[in-house]
PDB file of N, CA and C in Angstrom:
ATOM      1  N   UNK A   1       1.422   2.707  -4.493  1.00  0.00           N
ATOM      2  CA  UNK A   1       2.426   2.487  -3.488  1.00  0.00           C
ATOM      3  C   UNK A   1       2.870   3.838  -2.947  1.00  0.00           C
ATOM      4  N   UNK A   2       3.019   4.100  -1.690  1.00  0.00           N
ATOM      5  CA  UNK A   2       4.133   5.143  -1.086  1.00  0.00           C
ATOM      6  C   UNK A   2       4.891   4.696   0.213  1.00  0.00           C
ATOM      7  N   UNK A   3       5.327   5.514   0.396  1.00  0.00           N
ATOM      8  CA  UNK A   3       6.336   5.182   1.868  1.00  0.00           C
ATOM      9  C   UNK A   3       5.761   5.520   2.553  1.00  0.00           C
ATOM     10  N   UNK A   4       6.072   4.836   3.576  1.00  0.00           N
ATOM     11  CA  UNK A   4       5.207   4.795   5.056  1.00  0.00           C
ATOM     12  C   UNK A   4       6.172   4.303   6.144  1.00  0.00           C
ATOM     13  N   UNK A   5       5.767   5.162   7.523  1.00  0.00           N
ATOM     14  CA  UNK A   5       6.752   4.833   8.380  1.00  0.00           C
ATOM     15  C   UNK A   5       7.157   3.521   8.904  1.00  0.00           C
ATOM     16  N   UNK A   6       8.780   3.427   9.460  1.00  0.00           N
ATOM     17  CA  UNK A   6       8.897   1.860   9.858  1.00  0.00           C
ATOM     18  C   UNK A   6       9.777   2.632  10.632  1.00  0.00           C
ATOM     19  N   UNK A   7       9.335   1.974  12.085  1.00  0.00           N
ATOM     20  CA  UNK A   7      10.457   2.107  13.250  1.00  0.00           C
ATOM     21  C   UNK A   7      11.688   1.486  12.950  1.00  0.00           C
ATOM     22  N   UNK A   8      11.763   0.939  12.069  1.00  0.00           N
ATOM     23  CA  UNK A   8      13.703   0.078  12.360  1.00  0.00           C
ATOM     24  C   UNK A   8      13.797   0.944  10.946  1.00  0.00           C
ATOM     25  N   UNK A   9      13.307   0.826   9.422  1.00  0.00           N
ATOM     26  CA  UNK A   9      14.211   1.586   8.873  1.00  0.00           C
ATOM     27  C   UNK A   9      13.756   3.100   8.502  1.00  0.00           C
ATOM     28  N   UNK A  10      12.807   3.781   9.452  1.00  0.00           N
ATOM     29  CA  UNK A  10      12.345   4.954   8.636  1.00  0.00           C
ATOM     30  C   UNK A  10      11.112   5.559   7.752  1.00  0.00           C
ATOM     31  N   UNK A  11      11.546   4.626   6.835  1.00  0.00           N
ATOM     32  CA  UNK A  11      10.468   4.669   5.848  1.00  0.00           C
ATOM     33  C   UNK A  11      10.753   3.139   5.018  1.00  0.00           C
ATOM     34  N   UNK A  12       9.332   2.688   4.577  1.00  0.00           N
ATOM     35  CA  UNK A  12       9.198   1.527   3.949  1.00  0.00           C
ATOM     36  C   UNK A  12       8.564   1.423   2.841  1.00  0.00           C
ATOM     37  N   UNK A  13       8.052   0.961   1.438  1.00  0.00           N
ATOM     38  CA  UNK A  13       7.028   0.599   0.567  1.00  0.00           C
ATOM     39  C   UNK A  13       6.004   0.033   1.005  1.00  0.00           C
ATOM     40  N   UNK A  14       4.516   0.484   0.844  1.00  0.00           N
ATOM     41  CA  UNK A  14       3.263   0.411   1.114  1.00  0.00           C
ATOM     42  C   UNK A  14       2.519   0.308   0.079  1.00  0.00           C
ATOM     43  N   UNK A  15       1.892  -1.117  -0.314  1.00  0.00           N
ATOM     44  CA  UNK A  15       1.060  -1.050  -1.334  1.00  0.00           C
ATOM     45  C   UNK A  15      -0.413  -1.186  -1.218  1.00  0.00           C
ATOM     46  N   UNK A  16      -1.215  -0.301  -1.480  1.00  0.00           N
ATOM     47  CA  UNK A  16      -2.403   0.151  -1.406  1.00  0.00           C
ATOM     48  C   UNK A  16      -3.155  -1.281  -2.501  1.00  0.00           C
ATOM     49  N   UNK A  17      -3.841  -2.375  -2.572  1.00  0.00           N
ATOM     50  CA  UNK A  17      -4.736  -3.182  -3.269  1.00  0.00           C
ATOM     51  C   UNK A  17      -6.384  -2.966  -2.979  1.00  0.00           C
ATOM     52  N   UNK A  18      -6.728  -2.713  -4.521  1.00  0.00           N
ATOM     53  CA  UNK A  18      -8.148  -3.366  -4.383  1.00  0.00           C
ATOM     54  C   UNK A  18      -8.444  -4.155  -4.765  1.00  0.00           C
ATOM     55  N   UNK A  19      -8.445  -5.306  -4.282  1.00  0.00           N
ATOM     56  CA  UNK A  19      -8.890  -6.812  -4.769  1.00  0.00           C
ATOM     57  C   UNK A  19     -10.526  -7.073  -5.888  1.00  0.00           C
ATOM     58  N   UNK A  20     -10.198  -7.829  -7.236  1.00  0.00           N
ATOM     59  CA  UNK A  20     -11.038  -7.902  -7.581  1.00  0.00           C
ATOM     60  C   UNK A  20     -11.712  -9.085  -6.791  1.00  0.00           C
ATOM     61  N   UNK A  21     -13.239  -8.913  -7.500  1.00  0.00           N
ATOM     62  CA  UNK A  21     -14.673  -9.465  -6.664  1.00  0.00           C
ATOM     63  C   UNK A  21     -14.325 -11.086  -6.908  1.00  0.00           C
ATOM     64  N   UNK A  22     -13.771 -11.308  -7.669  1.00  0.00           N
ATOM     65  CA  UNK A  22     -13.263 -12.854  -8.266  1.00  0.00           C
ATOM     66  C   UNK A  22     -12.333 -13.762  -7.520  1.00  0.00           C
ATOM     67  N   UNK A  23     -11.161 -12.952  -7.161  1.00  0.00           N
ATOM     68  CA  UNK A  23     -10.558 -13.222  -6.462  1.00  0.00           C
ATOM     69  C   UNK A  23     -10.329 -12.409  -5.094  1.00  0.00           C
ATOM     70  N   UNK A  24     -11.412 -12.145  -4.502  1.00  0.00           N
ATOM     71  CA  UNK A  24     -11.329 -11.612  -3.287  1.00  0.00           C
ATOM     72  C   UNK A  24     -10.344 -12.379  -2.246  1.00  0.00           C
ATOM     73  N   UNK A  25     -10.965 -13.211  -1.613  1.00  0.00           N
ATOM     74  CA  UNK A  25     -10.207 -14.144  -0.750  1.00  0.00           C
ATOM     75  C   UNK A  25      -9.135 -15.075  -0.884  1.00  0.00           C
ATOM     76  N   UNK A  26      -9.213 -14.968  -2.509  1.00  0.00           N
ATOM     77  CA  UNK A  26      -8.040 -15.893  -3.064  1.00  0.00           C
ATOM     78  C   UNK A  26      -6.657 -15.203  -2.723  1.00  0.00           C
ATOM     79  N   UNK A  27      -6.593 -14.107  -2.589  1.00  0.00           N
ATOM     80  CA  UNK A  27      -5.323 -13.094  -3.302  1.00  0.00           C
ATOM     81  C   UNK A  27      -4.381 -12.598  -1.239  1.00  0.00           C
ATOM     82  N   UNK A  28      -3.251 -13.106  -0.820  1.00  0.00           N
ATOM     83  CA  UNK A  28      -3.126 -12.677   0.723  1.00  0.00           C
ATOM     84  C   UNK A  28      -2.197 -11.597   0.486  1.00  0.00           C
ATOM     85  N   UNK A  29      -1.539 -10.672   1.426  1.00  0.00           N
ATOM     86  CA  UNK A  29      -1.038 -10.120   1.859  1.00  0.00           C
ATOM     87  C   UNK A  29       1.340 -10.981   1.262  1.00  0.00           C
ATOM     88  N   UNK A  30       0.523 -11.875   2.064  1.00  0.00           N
ATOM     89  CA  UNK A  30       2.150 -12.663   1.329  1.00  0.00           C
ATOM     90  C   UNK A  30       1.924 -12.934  -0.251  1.00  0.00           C
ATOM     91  N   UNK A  31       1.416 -12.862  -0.724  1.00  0.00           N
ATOM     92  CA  UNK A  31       0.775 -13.533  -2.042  1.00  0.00           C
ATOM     93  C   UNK A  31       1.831 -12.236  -2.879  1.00  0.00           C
ATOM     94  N   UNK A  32       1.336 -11.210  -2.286  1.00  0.00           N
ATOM     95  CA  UNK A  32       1.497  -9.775  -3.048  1.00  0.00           C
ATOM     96  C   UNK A  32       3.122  -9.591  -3.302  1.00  0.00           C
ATOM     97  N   UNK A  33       2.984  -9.559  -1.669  1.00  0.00           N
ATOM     98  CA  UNK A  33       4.775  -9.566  -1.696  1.00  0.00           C
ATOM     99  C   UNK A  33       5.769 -10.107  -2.060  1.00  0.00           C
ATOM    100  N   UNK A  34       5.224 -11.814  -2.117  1.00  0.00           N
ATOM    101  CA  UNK A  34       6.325 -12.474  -3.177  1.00  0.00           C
ATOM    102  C   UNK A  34       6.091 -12.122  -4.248  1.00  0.00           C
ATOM    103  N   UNK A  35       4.895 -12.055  -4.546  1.00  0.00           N
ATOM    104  CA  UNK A  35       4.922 -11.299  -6.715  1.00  0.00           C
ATOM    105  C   UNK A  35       5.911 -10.308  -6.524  1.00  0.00           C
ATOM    106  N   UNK A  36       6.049  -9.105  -5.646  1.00  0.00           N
ATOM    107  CA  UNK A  36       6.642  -8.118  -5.938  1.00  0.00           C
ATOM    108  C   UNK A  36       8.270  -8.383  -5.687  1.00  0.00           C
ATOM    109  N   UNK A  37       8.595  -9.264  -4.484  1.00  0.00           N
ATOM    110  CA  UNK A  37      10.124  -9.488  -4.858  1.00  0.00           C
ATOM    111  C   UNK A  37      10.437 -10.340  -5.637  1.00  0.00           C
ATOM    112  N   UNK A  38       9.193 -10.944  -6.336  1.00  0.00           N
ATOM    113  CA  UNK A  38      10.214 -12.004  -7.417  1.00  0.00           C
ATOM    114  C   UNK A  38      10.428 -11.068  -8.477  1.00  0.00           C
ATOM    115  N   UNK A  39       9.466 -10.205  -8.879  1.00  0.00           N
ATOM    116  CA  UNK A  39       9.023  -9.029 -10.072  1.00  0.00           C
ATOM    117  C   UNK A  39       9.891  -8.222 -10.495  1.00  0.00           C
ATOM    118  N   UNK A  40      10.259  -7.363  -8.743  1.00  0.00           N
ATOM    119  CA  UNK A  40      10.494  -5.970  -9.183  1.00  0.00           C
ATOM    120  C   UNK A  40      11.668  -5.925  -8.150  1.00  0.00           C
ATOM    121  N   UNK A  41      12.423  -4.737  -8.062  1.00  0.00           N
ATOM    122  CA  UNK A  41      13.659  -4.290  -7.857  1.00  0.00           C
ATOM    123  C   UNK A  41      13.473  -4.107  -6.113  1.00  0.00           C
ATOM    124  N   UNK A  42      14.509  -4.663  -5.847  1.00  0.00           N
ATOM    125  CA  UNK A  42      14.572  -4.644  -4.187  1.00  0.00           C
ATOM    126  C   UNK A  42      13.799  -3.388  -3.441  1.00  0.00           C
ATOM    127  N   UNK A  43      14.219  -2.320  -3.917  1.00  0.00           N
ATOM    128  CA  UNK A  43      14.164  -1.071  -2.987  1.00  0.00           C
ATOM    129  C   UNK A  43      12.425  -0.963  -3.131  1.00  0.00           C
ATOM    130  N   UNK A  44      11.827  -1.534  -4.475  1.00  0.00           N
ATOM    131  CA  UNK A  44      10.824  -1.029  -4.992  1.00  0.00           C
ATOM    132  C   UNK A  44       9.733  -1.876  -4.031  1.00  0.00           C
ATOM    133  N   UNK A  45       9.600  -3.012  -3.825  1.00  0.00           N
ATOM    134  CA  UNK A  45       8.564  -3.925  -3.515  1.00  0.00           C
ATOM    135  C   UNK A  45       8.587  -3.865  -2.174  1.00  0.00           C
ATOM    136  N   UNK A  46       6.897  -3.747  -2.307  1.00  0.00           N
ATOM    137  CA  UNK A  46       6.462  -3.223  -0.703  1.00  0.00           C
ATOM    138  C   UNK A  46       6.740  -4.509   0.453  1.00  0.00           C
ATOM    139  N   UNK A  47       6.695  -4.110   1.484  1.00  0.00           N
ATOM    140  CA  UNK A  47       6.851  -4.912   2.978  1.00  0.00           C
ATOM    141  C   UNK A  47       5.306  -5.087   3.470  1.00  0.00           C
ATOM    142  N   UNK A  48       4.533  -3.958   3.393  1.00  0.00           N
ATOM    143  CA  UNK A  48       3.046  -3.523   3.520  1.00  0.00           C
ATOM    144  C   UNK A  48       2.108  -3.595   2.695  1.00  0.00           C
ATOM    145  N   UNK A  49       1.348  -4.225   3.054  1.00  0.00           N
ATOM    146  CA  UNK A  49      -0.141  -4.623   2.092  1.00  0.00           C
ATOM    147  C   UNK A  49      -1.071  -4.072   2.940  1.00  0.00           C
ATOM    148  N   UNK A  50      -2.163  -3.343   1.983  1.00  0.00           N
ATOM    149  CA  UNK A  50      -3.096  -2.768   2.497  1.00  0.00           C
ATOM    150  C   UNK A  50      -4.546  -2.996   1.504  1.00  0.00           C
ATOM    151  N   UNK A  51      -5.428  -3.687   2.409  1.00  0.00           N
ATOM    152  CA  UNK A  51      -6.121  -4.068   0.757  1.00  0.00           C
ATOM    153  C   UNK A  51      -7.676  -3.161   0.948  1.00  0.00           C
ATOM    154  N   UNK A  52      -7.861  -2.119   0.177  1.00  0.00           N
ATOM    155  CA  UNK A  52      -8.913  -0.979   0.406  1.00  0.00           C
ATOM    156  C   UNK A  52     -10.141  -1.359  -0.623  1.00  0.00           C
ATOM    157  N   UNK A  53     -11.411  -0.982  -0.159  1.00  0.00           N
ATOM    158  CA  UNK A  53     -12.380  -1.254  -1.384  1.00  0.00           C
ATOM    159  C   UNK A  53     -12.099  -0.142  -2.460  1.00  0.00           C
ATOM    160  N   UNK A  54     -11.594   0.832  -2.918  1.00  0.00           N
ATOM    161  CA  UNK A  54     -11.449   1.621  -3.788  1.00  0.00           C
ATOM    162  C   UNK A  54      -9.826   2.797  -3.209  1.00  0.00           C
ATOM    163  N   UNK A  55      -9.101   3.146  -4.659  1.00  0.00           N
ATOM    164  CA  UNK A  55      -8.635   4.341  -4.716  1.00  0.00           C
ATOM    165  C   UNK A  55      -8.959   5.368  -4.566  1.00  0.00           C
ATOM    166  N   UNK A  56      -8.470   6.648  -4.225  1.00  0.00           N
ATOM    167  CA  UNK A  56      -9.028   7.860  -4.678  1.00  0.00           C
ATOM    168  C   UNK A  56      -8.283   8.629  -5.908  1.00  0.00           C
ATOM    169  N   UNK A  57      -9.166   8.503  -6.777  1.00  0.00           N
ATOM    170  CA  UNK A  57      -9.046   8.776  -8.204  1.00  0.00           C
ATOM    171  C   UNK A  57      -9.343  10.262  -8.380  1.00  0.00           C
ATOM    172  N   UNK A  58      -8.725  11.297  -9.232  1.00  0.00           N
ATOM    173  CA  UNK A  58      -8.700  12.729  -9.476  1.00  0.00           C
ATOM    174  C   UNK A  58      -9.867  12.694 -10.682  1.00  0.00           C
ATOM    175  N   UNK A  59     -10.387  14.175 -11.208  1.00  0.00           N
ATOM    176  CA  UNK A  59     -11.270  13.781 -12.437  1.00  0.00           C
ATOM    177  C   UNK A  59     -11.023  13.255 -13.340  1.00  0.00           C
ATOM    178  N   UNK A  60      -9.255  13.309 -13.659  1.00  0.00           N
ATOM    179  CA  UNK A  60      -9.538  12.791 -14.991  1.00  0.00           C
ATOM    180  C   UNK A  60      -8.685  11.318 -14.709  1.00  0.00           C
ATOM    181  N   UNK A  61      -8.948  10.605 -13.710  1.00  0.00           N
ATOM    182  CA  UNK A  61      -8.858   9.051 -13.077  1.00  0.00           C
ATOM    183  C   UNK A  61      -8.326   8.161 -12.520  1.00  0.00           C
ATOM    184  N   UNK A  62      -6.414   9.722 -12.230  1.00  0.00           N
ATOM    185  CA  UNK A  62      -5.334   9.695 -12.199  1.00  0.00           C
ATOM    186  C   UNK A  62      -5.516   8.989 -10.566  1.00  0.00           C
ATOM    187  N   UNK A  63      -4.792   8.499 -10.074  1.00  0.00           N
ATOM    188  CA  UNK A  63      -4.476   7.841  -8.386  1.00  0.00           C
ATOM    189  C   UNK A  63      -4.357   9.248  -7.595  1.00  0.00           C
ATOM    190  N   UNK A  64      -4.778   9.281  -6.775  1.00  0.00           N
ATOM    191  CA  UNK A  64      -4.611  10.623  -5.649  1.00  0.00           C
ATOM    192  C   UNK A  64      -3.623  10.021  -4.693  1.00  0.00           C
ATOM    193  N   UNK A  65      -2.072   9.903  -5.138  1.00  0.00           N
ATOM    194  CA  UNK A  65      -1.089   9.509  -4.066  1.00  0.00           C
ATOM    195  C   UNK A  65      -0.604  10.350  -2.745  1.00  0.00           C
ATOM    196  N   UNK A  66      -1.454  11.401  -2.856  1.00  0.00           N
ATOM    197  CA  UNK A  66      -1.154  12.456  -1.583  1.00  0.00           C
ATOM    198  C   UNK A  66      -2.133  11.845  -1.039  1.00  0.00           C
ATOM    199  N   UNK A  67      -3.496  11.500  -1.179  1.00  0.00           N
ATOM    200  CA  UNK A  67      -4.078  11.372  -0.191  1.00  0.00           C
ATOM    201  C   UNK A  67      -4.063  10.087   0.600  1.00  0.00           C
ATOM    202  N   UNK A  68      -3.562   9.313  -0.285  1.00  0.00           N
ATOM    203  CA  UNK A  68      -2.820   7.572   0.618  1.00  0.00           C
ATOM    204  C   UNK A  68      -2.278   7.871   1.163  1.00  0.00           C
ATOM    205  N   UNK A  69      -1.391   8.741   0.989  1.00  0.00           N
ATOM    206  CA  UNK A  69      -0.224   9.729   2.155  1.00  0.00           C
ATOM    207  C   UNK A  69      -1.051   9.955   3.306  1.00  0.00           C
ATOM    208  N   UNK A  70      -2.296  11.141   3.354  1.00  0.00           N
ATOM    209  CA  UNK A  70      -2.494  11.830   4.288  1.00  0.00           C
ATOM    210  C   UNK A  70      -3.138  10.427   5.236  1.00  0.00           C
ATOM    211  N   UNK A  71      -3.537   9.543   4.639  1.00  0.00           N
ATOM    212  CA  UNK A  71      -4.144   8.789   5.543  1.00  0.00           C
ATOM    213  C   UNK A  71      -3.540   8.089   6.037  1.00  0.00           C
ATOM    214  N   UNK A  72      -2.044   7.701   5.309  1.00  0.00           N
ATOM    215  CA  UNK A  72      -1.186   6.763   6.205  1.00  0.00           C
ATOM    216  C   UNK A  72      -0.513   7.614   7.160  1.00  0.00           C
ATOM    217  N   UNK A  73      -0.360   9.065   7.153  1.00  0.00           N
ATOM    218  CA  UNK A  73       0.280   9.798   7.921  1.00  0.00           C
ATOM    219  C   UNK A  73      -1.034  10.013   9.033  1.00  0.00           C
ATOM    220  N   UNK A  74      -2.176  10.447   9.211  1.00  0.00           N
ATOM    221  CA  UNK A  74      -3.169  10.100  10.411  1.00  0.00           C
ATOM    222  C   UNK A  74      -3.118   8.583  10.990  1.00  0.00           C
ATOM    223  N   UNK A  75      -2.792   7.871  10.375  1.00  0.00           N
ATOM    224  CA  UNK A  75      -3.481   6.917  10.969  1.00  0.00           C
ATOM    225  C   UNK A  75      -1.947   6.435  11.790  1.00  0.00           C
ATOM    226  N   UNK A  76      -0.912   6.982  11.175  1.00  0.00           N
ATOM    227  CA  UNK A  76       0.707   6.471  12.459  1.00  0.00           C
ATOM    228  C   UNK A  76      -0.021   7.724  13.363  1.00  0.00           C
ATOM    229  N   UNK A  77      -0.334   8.889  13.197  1.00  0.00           N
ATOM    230  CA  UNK A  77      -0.285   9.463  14.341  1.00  0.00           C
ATOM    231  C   UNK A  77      -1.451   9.394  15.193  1.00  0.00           C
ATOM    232  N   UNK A  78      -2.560   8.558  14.897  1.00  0.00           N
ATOM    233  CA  UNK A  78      -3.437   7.919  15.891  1.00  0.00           C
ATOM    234  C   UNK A  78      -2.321   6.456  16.624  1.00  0.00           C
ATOM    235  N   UNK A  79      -1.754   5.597  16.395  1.00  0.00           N
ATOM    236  CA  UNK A  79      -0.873   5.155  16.959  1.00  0.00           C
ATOM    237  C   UNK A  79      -0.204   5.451  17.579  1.00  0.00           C
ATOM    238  N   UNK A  80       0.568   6.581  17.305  1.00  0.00           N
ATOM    239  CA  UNK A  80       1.710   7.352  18.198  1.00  0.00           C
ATOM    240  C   UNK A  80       1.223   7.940  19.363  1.00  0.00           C
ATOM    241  N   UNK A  81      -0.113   8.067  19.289  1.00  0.00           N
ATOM    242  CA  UNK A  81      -0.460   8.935  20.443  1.00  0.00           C
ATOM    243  C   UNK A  81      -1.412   7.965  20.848  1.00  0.00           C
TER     244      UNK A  81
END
């Protein structure tokens, strides 16, 4: 998950999914989000679903959360412009 821009509040929760092969098509976008507000703490559970074939993982397997960053930050400013 990171924050990602939202015209009304700023910044929002963005959750990055890779769907397993099992339940590919089973699993939606709303699916996610009610798990996460029934789950987890208001501020915490994303608004944004994003469902990617893979993470980018560091060597030793850790999530590369800067680079979900850099790509959610290119890809508002291919929008913006």
């Amino acid at each position: 998950m990171i924050a990602a821009r939202d015209t009304h509040r700023g910044e929002t929760v963005k959750a990055f999914v890779v769907r397993n092969a099992r339940h590919a098509q089973a699993v939606t976008e709303d699916d996610i989000i009610t798990w996460a507000r029934e789950n987890m703490a208001a501020y915490k559970a994303p608004r944004i679903v994003e469902f990617v074939e893979s993470l980018p993982k560091s060597g030793t397997g850790k999530i590369m959360w800067r680079e979900l960053q850099d790509h959610e930050a290119a890809k508002a400013a291919r929008t913006a412009s």
